[in-house]
C-alpha atoms as a PDB file:
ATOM      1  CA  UNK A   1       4.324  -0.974  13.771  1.00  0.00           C
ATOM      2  CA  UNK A   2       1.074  -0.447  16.034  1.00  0.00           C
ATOM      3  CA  UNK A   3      -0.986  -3.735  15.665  1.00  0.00           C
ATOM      4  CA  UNK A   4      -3.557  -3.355  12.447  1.00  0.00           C
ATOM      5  CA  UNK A   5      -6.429  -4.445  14.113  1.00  0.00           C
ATOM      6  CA  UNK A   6      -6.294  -1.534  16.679  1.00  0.00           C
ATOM      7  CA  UNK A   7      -5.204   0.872  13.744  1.00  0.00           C
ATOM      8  CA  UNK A   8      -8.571  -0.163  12.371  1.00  0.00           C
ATOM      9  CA  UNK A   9     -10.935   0.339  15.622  1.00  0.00           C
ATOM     10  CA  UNK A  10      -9.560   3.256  16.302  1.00  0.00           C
ATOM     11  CA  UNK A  11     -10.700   4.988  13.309  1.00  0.00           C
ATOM     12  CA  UNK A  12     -13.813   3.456  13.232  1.00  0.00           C
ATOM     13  CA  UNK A  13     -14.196   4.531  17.256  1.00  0.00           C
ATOM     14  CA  UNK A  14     -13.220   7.997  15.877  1.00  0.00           C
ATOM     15  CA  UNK A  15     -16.394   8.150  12.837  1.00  0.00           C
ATOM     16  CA  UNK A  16     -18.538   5.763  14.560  1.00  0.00           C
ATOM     17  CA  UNK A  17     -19.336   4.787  10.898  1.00  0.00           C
ATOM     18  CA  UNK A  18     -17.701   1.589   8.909  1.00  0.00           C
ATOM     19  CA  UNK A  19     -17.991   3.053   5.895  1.00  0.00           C
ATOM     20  CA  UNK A  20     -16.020   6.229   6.682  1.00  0.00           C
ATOM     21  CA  UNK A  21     -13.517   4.101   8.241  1.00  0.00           C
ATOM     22  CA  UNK A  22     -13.263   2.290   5.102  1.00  0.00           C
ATOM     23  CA  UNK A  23     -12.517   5.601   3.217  1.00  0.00           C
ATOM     24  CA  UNK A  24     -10.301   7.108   5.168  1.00  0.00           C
ATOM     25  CA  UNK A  25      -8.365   3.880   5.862  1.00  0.00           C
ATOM     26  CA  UNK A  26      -8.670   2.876   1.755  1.00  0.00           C
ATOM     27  CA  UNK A  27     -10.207  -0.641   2.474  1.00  0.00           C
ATOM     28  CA  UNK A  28     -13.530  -2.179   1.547  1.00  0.00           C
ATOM     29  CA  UNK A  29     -16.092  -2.104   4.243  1.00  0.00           C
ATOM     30  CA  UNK A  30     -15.924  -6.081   4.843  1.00  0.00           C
ATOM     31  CA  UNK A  31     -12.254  -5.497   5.564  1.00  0.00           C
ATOM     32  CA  UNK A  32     -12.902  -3.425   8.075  1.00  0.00           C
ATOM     33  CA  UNK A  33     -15.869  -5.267  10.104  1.00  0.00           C
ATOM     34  CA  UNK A  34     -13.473  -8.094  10.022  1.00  0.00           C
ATOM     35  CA  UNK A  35     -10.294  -6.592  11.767  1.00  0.00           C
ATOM     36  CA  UNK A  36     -12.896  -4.919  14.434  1.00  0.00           C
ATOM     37  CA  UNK A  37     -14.126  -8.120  14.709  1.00  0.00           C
ATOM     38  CA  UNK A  38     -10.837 -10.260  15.519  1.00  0.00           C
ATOM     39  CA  UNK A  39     -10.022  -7.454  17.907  1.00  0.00           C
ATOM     40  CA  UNK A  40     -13.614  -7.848  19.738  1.00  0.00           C
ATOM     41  CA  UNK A  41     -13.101 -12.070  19.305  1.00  0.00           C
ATOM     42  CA  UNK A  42      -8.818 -11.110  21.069  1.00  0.00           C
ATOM     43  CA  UNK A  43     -11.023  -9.290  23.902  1.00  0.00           C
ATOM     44  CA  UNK A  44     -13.912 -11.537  24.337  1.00  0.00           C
ATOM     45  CA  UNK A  45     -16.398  -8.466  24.296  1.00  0.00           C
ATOM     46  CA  UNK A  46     -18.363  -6.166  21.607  1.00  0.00           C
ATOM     47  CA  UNK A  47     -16.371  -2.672  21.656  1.00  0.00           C
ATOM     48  CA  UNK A  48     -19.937  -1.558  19.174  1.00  0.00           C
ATOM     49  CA  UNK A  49     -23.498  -1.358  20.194  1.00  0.00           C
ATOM     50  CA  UNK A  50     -24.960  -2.015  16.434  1.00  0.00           C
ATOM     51  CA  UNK A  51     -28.814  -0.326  15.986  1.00  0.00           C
ATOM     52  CA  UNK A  52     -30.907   0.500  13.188  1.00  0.00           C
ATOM     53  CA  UNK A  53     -28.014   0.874  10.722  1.00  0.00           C
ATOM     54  CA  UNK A  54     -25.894   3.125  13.857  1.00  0.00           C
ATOM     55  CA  UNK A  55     -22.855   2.262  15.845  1.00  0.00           C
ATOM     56  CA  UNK A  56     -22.082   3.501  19.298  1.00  0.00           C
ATOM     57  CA  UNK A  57     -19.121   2.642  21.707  1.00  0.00           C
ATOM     58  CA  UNK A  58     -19.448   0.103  24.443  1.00  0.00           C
ATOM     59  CA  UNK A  59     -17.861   0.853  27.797  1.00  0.00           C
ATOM     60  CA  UNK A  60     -15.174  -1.569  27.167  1.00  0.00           C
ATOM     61  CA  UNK A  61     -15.248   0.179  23.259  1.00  0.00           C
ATOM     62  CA  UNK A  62     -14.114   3.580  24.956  1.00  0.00           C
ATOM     63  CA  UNK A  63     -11.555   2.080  27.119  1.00  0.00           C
ATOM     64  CA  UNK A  64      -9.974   0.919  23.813  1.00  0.00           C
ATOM     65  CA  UNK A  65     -10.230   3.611  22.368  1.00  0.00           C
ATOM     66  CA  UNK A  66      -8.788   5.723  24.766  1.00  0.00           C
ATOM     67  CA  UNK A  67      -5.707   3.101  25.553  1.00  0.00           C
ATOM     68  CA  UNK A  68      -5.641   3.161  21.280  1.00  0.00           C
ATOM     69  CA  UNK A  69      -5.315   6.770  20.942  1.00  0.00           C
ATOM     70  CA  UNK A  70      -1.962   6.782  23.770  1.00  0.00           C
ATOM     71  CA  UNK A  71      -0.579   3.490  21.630  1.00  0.00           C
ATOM     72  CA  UNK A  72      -1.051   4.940  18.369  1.00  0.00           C
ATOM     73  CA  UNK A  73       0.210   7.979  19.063  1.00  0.00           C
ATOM     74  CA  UNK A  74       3.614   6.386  20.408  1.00  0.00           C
ATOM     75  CA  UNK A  75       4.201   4.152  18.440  1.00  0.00           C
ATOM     76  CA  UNK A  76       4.257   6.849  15.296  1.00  0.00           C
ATOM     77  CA  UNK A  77       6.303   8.950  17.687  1.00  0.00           C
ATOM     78  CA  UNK A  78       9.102   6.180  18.142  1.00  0.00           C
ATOM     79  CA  UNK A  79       8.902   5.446  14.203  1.00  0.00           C
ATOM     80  CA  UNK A  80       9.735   8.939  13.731  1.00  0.00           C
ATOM     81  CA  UNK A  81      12.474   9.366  16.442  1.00  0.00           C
ATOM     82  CA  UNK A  82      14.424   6.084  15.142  1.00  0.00           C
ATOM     83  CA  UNK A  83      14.107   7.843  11.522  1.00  0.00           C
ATOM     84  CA  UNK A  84      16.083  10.968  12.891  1.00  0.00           C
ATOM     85  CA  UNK A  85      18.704   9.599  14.660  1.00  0.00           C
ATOM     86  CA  UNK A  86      20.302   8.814  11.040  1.00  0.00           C
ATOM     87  CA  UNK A  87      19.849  12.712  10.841  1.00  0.00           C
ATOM     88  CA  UNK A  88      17.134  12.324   7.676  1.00  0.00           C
ATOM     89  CA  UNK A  89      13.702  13.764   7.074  1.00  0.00           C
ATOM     90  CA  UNK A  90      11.844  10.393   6.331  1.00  0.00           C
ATOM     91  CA  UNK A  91       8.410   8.820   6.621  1.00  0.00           C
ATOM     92  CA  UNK A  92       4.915   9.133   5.813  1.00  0.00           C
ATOM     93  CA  UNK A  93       3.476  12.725   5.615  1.00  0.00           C
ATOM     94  CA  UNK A  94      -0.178  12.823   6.230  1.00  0.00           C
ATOM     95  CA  UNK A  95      -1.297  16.203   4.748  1.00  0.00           C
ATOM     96  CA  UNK A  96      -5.053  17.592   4.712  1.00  0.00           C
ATOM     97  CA  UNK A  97      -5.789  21.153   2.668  1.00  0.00           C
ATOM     98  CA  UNK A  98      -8.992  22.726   2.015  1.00  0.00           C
ATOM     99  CA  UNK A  99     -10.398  22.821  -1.748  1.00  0.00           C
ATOM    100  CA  UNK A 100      -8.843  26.369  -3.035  1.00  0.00           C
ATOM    101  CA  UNK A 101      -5.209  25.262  -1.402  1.00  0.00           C
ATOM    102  CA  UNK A 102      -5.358  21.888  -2.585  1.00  0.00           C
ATOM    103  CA  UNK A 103      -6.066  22.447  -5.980  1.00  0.00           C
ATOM    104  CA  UNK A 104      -3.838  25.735  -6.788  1.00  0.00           C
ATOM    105  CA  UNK A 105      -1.066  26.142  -4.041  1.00  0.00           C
ATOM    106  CA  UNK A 106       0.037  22.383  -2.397  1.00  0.00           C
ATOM    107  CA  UNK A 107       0.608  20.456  -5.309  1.00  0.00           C
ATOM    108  CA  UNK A 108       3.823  22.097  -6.411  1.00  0.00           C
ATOM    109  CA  UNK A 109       5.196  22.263  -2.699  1.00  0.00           C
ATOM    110  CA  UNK A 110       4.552  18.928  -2.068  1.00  0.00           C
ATOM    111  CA  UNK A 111       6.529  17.879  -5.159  1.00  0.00           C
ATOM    112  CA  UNK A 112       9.004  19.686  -4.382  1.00  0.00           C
ATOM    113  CA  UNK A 113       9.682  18.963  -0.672  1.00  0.00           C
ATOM    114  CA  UNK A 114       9.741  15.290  -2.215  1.00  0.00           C
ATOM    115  CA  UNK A 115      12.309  15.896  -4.270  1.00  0.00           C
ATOM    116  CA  UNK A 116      14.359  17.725  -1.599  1.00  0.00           C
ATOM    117  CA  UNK A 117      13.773  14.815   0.613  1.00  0.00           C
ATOM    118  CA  UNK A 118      13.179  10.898  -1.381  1.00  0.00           C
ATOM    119  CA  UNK A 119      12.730   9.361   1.711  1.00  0.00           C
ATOM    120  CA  UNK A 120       9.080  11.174   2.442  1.00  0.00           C
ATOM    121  CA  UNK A 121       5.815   9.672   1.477  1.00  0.00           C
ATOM    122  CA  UNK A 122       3.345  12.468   1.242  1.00  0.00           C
ATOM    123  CA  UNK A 123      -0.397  11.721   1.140  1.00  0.00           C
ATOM    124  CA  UNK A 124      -2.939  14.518   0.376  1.00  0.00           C
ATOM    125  CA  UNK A 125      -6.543  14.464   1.046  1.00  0.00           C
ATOM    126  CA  UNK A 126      -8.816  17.142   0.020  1.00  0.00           C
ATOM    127  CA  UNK A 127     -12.234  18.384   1.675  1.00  0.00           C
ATOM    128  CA  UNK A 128     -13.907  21.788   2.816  1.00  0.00           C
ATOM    129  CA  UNK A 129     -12.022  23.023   5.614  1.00  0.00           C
ATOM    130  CA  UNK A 130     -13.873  21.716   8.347  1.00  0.00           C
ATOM    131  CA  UNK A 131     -14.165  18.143   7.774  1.00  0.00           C
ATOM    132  CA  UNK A 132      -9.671  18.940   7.391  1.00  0.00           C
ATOM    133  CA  UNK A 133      -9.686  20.290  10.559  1.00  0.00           C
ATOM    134  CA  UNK A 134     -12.056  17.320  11.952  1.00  0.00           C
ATOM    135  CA  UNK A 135      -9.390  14.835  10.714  1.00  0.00           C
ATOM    136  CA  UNK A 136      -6.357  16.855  12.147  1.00  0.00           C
ATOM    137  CA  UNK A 137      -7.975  16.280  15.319  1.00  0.00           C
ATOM    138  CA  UNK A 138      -9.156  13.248  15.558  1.00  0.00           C
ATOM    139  CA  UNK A 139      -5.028  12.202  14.272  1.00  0.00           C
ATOM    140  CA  UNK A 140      -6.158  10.792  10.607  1.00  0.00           C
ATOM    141  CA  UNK A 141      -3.821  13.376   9.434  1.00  0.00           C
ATOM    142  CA  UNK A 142      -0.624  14.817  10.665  1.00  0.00           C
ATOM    143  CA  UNK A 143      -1.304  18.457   9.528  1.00  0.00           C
ATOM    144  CA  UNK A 144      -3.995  20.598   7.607  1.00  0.00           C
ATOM    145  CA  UNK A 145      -3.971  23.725   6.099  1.00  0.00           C
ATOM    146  CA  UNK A 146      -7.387  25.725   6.078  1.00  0.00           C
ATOM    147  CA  UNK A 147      -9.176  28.561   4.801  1.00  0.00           C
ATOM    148  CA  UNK A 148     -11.074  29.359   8.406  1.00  0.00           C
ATOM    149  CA  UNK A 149     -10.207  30.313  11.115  1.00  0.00           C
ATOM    150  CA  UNK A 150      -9.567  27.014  13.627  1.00  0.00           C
ATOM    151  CA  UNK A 151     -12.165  26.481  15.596  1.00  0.00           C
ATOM    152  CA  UNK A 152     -10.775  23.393  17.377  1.00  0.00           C
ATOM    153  CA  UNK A 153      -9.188  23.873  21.153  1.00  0.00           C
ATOM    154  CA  UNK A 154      -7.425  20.570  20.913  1.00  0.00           C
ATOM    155  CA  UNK A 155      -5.535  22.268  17.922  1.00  0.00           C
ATOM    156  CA  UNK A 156      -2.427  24.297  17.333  1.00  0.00           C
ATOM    157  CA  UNK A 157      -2.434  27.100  14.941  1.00  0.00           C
ATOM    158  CA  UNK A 158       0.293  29.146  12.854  1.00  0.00           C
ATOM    159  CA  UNK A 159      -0.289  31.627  10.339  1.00  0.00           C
ATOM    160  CA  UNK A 160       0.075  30.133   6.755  1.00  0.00           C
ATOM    161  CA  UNK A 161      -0.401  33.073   4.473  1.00  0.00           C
ATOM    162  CA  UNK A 162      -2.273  35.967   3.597  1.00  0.00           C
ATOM    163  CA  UNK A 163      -5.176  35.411   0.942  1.00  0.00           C
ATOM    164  CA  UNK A 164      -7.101  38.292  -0.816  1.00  0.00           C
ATOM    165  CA  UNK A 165     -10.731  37.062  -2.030  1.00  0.00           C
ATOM    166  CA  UNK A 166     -12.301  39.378  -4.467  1.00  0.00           C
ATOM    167  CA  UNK A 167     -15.159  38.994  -6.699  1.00  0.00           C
ATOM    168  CA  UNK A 168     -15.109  37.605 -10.153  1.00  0.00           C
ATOM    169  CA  UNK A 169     -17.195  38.250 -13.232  1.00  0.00           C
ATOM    170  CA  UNK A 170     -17.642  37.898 -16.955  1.00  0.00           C
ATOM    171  CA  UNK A 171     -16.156  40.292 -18.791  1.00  0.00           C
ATOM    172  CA  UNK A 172     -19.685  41.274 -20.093  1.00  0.00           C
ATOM    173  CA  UNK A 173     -21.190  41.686 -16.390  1.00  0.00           C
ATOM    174  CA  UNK A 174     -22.271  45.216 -15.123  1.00  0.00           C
ATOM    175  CA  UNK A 175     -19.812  44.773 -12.334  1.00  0.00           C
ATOM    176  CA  UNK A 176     -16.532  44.338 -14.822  1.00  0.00           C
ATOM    177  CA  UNK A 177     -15.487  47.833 -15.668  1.00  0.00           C
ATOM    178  CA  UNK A 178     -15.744  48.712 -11.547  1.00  0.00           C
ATOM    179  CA  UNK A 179     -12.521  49.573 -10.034  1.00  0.00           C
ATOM    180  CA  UNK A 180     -14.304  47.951  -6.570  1.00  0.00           C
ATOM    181  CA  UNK A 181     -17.377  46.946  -5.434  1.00  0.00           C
ATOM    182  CA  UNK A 182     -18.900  46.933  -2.157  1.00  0.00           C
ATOM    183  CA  UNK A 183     -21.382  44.550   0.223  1.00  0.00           C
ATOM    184  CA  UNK A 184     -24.561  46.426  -0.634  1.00  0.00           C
ATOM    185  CA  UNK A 185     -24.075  46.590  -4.389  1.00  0.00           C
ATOM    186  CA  UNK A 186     -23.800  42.606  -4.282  1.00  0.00           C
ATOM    187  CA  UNK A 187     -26.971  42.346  -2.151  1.00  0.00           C
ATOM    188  CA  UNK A 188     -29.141  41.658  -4.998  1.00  0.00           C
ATOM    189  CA  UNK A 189     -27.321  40.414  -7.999  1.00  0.00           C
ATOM    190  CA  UNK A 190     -27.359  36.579  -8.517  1.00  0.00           C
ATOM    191  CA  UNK A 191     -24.617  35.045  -6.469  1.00  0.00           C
ATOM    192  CA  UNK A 192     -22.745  31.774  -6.875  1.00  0.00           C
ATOM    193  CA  UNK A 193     -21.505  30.213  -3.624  1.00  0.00           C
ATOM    194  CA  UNK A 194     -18.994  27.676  -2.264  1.00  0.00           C
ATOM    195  CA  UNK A 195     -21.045  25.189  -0.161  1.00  0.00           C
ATOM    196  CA  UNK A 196     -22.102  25.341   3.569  1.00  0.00           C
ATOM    197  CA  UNK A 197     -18.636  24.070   5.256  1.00  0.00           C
ATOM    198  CA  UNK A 198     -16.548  25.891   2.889  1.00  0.00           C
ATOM    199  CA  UNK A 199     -13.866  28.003   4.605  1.00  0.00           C
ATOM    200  CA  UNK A 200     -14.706  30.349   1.632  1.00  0.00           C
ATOM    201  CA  UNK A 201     -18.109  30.591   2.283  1.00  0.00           C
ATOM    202  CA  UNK A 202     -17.755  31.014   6.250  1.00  0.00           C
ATOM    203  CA  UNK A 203     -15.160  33.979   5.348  1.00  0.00           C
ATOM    204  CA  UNK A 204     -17.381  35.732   2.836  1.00  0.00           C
ATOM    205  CA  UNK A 205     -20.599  35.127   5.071  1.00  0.00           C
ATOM    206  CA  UNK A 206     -19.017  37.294   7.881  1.00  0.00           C
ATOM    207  CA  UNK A 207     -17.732  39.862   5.317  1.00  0.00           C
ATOM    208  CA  UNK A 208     -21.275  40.413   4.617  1.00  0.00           C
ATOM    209  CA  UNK A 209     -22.673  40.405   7.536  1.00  0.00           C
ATOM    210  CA  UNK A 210     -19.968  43.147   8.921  1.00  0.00           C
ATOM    211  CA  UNK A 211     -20.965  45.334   6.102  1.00  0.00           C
ATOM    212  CA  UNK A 212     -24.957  45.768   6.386  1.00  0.00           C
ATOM    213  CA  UNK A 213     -25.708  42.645   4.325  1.00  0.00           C
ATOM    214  CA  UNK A 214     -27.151  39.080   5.970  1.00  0.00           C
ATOM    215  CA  UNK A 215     -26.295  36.301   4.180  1.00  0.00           C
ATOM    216  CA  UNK A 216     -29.547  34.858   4.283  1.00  0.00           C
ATOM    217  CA  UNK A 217     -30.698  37.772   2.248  1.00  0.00           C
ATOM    218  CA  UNK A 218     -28.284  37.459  -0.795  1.00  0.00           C
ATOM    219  CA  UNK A 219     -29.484  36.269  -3.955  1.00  0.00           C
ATOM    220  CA  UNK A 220     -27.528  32.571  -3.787  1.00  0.00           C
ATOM    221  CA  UNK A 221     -28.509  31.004  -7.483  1.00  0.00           C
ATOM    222  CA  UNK A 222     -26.126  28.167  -7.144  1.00  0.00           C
ATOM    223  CA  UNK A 223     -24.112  26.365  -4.631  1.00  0.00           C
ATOM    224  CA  UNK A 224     -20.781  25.027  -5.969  1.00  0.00           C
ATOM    225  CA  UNK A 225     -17.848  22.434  -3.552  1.00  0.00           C
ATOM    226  CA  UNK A 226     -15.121  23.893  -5.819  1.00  0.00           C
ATOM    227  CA  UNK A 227     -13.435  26.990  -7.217  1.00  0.00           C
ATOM    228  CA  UNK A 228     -13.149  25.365 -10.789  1.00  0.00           C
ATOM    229  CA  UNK A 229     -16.846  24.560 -10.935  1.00  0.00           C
ATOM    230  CA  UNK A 230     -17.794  27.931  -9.984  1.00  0.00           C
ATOM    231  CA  UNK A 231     -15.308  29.339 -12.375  1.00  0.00           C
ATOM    232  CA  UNK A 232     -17.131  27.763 -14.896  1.00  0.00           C
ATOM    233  CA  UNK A 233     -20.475  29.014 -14.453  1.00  0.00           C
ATOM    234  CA  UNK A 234     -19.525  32.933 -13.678  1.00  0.00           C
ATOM    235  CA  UNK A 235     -17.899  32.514 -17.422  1.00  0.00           C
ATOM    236  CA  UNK A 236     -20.890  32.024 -18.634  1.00  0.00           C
ATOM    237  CA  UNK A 237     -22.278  34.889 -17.378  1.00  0.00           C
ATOM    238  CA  UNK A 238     -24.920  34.070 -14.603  1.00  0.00           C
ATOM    239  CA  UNK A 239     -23.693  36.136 -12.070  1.00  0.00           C
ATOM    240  CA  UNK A 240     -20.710  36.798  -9.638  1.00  0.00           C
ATOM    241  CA  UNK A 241     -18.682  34.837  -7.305  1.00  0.00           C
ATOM    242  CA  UNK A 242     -16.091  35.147  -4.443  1.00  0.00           C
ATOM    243  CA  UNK A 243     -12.995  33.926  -4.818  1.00  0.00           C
ATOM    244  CA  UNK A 244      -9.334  33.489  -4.058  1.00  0.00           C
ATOM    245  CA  UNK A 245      -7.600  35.932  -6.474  1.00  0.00           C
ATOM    246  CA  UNK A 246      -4.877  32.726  -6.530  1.00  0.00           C
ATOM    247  CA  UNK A 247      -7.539  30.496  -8.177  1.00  0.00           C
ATOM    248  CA  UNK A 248      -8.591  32.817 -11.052  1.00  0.00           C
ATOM    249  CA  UNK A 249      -4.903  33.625 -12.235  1.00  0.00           C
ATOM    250  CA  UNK A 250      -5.045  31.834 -15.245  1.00  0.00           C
ATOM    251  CA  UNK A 251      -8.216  33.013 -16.296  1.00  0.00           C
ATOM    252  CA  UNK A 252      -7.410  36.877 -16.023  1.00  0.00           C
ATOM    253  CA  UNK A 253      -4.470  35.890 -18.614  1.00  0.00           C
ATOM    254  CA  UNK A 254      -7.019  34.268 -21.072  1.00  0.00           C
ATOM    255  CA  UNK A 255      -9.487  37.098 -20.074  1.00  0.00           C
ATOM    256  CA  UNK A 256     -11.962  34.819 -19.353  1.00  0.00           C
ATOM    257  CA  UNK A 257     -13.308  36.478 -16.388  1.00  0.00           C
ATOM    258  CA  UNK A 258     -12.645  39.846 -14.772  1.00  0.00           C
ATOM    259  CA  UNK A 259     -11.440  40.185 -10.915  1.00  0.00           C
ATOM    260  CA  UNK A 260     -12.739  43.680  -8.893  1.00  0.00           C
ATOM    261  CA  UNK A 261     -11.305  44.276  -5.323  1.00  0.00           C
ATOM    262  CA  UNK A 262     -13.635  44.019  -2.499  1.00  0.00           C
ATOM    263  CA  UNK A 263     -14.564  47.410  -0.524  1.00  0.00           C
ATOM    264  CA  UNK A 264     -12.932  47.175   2.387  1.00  0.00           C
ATOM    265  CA  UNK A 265     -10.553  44.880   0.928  1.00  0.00           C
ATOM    266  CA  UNK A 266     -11.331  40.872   1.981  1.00  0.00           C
ATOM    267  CA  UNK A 267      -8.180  39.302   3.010  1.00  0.00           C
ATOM    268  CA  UNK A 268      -8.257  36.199   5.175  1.00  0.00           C
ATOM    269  CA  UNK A 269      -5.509  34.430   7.238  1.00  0.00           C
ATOM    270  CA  UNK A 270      -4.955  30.951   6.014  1.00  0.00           C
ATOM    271  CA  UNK A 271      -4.019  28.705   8.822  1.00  0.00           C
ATOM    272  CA  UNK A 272      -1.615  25.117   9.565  1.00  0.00           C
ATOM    273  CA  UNK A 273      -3.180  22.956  12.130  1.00  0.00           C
ATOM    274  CA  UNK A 274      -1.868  20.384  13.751  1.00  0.00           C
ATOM    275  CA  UNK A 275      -2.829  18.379  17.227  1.00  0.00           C
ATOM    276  CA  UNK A 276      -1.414  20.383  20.273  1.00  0.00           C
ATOM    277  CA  UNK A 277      -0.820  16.904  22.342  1.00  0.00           C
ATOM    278  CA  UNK A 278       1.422  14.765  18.968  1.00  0.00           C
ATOM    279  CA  UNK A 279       5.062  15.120  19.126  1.00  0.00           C
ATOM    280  CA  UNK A 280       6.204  17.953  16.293  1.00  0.00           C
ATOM    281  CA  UNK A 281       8.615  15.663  14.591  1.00  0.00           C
ATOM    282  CA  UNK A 282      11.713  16.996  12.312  1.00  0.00           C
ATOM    283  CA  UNK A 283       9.241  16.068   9.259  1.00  0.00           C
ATOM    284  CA  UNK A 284       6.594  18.025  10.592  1.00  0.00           C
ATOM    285  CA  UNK A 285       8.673  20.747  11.710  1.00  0.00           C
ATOM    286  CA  UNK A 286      10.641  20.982   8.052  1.00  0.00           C
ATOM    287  CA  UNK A 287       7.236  20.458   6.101  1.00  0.00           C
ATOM    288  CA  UNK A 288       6.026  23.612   8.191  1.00  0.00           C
ATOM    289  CA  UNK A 289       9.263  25.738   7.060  1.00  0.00           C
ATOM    290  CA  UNK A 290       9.378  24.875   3.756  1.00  0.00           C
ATOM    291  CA  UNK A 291       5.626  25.350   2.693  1.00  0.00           C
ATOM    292  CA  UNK A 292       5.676  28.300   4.369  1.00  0.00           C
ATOM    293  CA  UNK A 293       8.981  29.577   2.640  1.00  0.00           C
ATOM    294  CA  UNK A 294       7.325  28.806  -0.731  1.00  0.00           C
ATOM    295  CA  UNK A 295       4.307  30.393  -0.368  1.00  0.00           C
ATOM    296  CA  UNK A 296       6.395  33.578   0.726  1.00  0.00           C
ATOM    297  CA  UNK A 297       8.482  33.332  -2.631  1.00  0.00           C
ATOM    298  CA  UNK A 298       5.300  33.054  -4.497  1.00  0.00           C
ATOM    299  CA  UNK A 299       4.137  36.600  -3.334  1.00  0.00           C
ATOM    300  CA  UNK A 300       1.195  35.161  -1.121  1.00  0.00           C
ATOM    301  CA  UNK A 301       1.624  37.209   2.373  1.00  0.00           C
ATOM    302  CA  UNK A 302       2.644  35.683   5.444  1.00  0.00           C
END
């Protein structure tokens, strides 16, 4: 109901980048320089300093942006409170998820909360967990679900799940007939990782590095942005990765590749974010239940 225009500045305010805005708001570029520019023409002022190929807010940009942010965040809060009062979970659903719970957790609970409830439009995007988080806060998404821990004070956090990550061979590789393996046996074997950003990567980097091995001294042959890609090459053989054990579970059934537990065990805490300061509406609040609720019946920890 919020007035398109300011829809439009607003998340180009929030990338200070056209382009991004375009993305994220599924337009084409010229789409969005021209609804930035009939709010700029409705104001009689630039809201964007434009230099060598950069944008930056004027003054009388940031006081839009900041009067934007209050409107925006209303006006979704009053579409959501006149949807309840008829006592139904309705409306758009702006979900973000990381790579690993994207691809092999979400999908099924999101079709199945939208059966449950017809009235919901659920939207996914993917990305690492950082750049989720990023777009939790800056309110292009209603909630994400990450691998990392949140590092975001504007944020609030509850526990998702419980998520083992253990290492993954060929079935030919010296480390497949181990019952575990440990940080200093990995030090020097070839090593395919997730990519900088990767809430994997961040989570195995630590596990290293609280175990007598620093990252920077592994032997990283290949950097991959997503467990199927990096499935692919440690079935052929090149080396070992670090995975969720939920990502490889079809593969130990064709025997494709072989799983070994971590020494200590790697677990990780996989986290729902959403903006402290954004009403929790009853879709919000019955999206949180149920995905929770199905990732308990699915054996994953909470």
């Amino acid at each position: 109901m919020a007035d398109r225009r300011l829809q439009v500045f607003y998340t180009v305010a929030k990338q200070l980048s056209f382009t991004k805005a375009a993305d994220i708001l599924f337009m084409t570029q010229p789409a969005v320089t021209f609804q930035v520019k009939q709010l700029e023409e409705h104001f009689n002022t630039r809201l964007f300093e434009r230099s060598h190929g950069k944008i930056a807010l004027t003054p009388a940009g940031e006081l839009v942006r900041d009067y934007a942010e209050r409107i925006l965040a209303l006006s979704a809060e009053m579409e959501t409170r006149m949807a309840e009062l008829t006592g139904e979970v309705a409306g758009p659903l702006n979900v973000g998820a990381s790579t690993t719970i994207a691809e092999f957790m979400l999908p099924r609970i999101l079709g199945e909360f939208r059966s449950k409830h017809p009235r919901v439009q659920p939207r996914l995007q993917v990305a690492n967990s950082e750049t989720i988080e990023n777009r939790v806060a800056d309110h292009s998404l209603d909630l994400g679900l990450i691998e990392s821990p949140p590092h975001l004070g504007n944020l609030h956090s509850q526990t998702c799940c419980e998520d083992e990550l253990v290492v993954i061979v060929a079935p030919s590789h010296e480390l497949a007939k181990r019952k575990a393996v440990t940080a200093p046996m990995l030090a020097e074997l070839p090593y395919v990782s997730r990519e900088i950003g990767s809430g994997t990567r961040e989570f195995s980097d630590e596990y290293f590095s609280r175990n007598g091995v620093a990252p920077d001294d592994l032997n990283v042959v290949m950097e991959l942005g997503s467990p199927e890609a990096i499935i692919g090459v440690i079935e052929t053989g090149l080396g070992f990765s670090i995975v969720s054990r939920a990502t490889v579970a079809k593969e130990l059934q064709l025997g494709t590749v072989v799983a070994v537990p971590l020494e200590p065990r790697l677990v990780r805490i996989m986290s729902m974010v959403y903006p402290k300061e954004k009403f929790r509406s009853r879709l919000l609040t019955a999206f949180l239940e149920f995905a929770t609720g199905k990732m308990k019946a699915a054996g994953i920890k909470s």
